[in-house]
N, C-alpha and C. Protein backbone atom coordinates (compact mmCIF):
# COMPACT_ATOMS: atom_id res chain seq x y z
N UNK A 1 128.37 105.17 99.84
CA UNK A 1 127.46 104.03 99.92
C UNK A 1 126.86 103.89 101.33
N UNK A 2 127.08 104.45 102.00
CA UNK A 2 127.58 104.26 103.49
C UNK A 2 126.05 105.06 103.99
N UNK A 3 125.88 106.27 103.62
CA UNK A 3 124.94 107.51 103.61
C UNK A 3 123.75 106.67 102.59
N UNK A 4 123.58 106.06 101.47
CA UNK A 4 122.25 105.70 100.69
C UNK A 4 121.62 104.65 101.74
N UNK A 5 122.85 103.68 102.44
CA UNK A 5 122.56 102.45 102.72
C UNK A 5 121.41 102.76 104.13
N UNK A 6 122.02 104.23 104.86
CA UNK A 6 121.79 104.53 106.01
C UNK A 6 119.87 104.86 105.63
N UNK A 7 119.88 105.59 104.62
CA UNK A 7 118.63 106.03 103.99
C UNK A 7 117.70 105.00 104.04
N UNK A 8 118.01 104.21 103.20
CA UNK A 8 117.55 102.45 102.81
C UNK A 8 116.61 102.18 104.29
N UNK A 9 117.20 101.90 105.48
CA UNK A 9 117.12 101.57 106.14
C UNK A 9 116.11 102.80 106.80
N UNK A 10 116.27 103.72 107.28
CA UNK A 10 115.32 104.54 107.42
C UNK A 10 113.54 104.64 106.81
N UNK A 11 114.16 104.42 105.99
CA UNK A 11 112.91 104.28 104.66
C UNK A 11 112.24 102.82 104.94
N UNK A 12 112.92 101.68 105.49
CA UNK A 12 112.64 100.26 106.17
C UNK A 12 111.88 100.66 107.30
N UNK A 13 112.24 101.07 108.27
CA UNK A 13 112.28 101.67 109.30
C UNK A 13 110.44 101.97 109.11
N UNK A 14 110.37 102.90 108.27
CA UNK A 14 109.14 103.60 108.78
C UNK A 14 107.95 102.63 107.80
N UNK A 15 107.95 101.87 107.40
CA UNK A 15 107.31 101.18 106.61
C UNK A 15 106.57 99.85 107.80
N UNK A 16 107.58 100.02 108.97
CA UNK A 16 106.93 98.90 109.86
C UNK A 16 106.15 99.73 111.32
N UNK A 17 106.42 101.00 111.01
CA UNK A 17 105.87 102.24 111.87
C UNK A 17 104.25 101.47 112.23
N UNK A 18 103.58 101.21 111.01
CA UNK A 18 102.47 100.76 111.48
C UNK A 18 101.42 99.53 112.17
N UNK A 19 102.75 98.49 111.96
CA UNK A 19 102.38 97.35 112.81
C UNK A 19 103.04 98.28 113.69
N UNK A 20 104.05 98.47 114.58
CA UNK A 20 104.30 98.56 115.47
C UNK A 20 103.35 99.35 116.57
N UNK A 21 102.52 101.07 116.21
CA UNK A 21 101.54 101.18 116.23
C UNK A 21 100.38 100.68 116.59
N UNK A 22 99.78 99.78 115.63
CA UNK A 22 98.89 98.61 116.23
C UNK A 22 99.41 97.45 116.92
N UNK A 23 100.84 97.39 117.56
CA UNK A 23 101.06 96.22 118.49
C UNK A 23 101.15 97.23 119.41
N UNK A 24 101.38 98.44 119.81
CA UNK A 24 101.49 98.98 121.02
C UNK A 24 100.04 99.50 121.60
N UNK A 25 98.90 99.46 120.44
CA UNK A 25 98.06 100.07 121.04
C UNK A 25 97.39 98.87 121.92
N UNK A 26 97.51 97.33 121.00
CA UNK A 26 97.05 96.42 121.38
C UNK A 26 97.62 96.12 122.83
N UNK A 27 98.73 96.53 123.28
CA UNK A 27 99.48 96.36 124.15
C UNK A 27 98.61 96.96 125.11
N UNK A 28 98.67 98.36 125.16
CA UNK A 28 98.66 99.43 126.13
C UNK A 28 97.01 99.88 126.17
N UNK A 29 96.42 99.05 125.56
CA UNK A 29 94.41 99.59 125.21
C UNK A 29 93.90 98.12 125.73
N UNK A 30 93.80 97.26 124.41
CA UNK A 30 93.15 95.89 124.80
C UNK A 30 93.33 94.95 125.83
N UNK A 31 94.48 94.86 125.84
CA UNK A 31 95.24 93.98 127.03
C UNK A 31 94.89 94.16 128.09
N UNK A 32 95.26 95.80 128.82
CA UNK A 32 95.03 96.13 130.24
C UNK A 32 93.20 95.71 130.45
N UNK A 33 92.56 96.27 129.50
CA UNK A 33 91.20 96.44 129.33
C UNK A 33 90.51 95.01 129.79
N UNK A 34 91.04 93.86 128.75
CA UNK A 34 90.85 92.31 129.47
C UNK A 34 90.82 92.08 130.94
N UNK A 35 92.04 92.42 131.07
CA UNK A 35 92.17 92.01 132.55
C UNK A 35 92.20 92.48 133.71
N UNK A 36 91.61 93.84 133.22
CA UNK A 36 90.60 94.29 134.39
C UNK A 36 89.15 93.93 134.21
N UNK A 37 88.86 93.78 133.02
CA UNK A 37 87.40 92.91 133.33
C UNK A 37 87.67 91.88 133.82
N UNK A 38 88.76 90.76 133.99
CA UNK A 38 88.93 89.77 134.73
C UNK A 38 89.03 89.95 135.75
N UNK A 39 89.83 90.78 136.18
CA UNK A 39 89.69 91.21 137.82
C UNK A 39 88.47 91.73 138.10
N UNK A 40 87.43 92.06 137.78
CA UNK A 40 86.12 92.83 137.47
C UNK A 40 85.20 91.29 138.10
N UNK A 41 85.70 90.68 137.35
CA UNK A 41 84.82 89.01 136.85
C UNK A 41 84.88 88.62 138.27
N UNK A 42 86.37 88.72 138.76
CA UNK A 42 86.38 87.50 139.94
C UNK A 42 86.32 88.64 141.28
N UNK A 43 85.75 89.33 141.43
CA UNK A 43 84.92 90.03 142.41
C UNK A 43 84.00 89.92 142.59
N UNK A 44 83.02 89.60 141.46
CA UNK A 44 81.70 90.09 141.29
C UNK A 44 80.72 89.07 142.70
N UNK A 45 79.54 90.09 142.24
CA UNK A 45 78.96 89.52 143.78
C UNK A 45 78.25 87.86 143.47
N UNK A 46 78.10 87.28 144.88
CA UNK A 46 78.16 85.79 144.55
C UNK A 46 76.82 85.55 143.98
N UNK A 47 75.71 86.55 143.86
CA UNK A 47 74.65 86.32 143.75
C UNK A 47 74.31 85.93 141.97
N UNK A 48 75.39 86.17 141.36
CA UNK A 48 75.58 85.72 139.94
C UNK A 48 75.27 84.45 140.00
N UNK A 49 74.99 83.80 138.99
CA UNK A 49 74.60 82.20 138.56
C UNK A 49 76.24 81.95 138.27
N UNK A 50 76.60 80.87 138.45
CA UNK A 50 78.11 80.24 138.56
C UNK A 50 78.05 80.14 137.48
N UNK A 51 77.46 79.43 136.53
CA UNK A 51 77.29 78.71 135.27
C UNK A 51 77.69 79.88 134.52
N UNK A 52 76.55 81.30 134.70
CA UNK A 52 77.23 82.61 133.47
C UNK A 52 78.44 83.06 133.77
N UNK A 53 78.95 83.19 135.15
CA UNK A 53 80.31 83.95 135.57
C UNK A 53 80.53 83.06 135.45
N UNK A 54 81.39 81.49 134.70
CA UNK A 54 82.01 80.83 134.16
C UNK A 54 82.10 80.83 132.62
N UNK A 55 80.88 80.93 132.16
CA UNK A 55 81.21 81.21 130.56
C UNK A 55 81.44 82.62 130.50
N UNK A 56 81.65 83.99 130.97
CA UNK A 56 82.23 85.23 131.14
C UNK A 56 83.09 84.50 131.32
N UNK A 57 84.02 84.09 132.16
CA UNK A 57 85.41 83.51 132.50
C UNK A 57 85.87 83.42 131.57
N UNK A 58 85.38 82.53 130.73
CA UNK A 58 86.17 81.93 129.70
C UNK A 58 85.84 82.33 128.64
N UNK A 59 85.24 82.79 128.18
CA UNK A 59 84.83 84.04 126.94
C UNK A 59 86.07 85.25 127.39
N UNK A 60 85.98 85.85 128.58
CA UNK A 60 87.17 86.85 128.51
C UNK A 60 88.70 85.66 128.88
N UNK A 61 88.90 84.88 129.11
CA UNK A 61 90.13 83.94 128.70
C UNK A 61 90.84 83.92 127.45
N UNK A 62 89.32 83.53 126.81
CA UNK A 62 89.57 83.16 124.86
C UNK A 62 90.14 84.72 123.84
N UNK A 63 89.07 85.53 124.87
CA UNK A 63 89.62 86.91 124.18
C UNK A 63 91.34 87.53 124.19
N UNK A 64 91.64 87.01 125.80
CA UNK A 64 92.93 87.16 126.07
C UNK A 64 93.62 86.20 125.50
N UNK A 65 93.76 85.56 125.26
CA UNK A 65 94.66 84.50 124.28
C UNK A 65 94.61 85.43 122.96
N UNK A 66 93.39 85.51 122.57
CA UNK A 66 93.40 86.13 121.07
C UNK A 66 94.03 87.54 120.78
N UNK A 67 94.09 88.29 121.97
CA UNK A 67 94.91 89.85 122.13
C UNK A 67 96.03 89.80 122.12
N UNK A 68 96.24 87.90 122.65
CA UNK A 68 98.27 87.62 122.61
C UNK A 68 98.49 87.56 121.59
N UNK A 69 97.76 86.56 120.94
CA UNK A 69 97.94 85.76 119.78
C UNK A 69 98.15 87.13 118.30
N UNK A 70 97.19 88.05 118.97
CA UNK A 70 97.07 89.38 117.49
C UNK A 70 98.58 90.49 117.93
N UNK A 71 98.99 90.09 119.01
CA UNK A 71 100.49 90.64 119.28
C UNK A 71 101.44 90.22 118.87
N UNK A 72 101.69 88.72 118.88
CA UNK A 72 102.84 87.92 118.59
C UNK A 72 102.30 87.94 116.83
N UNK A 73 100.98 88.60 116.49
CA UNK A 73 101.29 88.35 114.81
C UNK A 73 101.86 89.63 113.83
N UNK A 74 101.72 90.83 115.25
CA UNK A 74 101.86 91.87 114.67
C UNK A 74 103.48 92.17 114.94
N UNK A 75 103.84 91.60 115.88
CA UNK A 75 105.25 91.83 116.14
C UNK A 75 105.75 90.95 114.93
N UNK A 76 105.49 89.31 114.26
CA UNK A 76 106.09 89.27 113.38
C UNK A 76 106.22 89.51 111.60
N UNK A 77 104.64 89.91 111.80
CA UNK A 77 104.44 91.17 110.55
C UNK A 77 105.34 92.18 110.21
N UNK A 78 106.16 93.02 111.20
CA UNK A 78 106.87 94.19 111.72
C UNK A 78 107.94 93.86 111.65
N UNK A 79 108.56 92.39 111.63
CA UNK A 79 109.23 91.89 111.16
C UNK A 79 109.94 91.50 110.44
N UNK A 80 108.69 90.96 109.42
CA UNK A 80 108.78 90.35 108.10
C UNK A 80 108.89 91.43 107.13
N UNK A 81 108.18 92.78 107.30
CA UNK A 81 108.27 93.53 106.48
C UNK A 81 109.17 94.61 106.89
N UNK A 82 110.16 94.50 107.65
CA UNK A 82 111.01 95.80 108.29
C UNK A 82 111.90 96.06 106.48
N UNK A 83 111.94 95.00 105.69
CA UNK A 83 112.94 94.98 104.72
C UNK A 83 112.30 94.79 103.22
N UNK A 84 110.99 94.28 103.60
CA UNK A 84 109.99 93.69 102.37
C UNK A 84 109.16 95.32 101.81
N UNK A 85 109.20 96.15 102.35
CA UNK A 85 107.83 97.27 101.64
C UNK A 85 108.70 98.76 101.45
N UNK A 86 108.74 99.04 100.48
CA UNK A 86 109.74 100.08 100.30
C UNK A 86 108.92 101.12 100.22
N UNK A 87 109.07 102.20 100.87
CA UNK A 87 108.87 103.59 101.76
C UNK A 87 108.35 104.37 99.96
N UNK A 88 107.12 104.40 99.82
CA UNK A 88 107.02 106.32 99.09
C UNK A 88 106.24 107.19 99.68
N UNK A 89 106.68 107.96 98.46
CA UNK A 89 105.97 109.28 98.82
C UNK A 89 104.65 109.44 97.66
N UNK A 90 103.26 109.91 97.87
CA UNK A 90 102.57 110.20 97.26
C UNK A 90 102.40 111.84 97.17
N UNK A 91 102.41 112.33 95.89
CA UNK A 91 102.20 113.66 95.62
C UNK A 91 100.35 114.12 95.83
N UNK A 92 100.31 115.00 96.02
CA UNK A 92 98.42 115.29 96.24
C UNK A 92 98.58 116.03 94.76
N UNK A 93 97.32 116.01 94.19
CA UNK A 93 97.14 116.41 93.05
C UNK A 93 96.64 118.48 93.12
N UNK A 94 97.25 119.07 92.21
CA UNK A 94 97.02 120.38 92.39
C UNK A 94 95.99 120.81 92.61
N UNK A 95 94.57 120.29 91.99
CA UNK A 95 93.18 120.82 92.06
C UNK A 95 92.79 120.50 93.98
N UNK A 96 93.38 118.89 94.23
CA UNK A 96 92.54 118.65 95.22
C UNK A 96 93.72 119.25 96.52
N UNK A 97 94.37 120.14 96.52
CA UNK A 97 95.53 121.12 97.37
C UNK A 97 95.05 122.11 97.36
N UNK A 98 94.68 122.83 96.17
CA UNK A 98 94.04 124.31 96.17
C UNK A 98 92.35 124.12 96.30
N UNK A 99 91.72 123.13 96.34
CA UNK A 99 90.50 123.32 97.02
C UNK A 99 90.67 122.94 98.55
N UNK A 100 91.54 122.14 99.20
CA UNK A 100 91.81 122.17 100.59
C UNK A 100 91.95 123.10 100.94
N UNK A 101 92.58 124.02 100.72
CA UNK A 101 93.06 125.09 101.27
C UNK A 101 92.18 126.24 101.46
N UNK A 102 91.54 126.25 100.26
CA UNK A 102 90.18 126.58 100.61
C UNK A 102 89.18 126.60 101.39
């Protein structure tokens, strides 16, 4: 029981492969990306109108909240389903294998 149960779980395991995926890319792509345009933002030369480099401000603010906000939903997506979506396998059909190969 010990060996199916281990399976079980494996098979759990990779079913949350893909939030996790899209929380790391969100991590390691969008995130950094924000806030170097923020650091981008609060350099910029003074000759900008205050008024637009304030709504930029806060347009890239709102975005960063929303890159958290799509992290903390994907981490508990990844979560929720580590136990909820059970792992198959799809077979490819013979015609559309032997014309790939082709």
């Amino acid at each position: 029981t010990s060996s199916s149960q281990d399976d079980s779980d494996g098979d759990n395991n990779t079913s949350s492969d893909t939030f996790l995926t899209l929380q790391l890319y969100t991590r390691h792509c969008f995130a950094p990306t924000i806030q170097a345009m923020n650091q981008a933002k609060g350099g910029a030369d003074a000759s900008e109108a205050t008024q637009g480099a304030g709504h930029d401000s806060k347009l890239l603010s709102n975005l960063q909240t929303k890159i958290r906000e799509l992290d903390l939903t994907l981490s508990q997506c990844r979560q929720s389903t580590l136990h909820a979506i059970p792992h198959i396998s799809l077979q490819t059909h013979p015609v559309l294998q032997s014309t790939s190969v082709e």
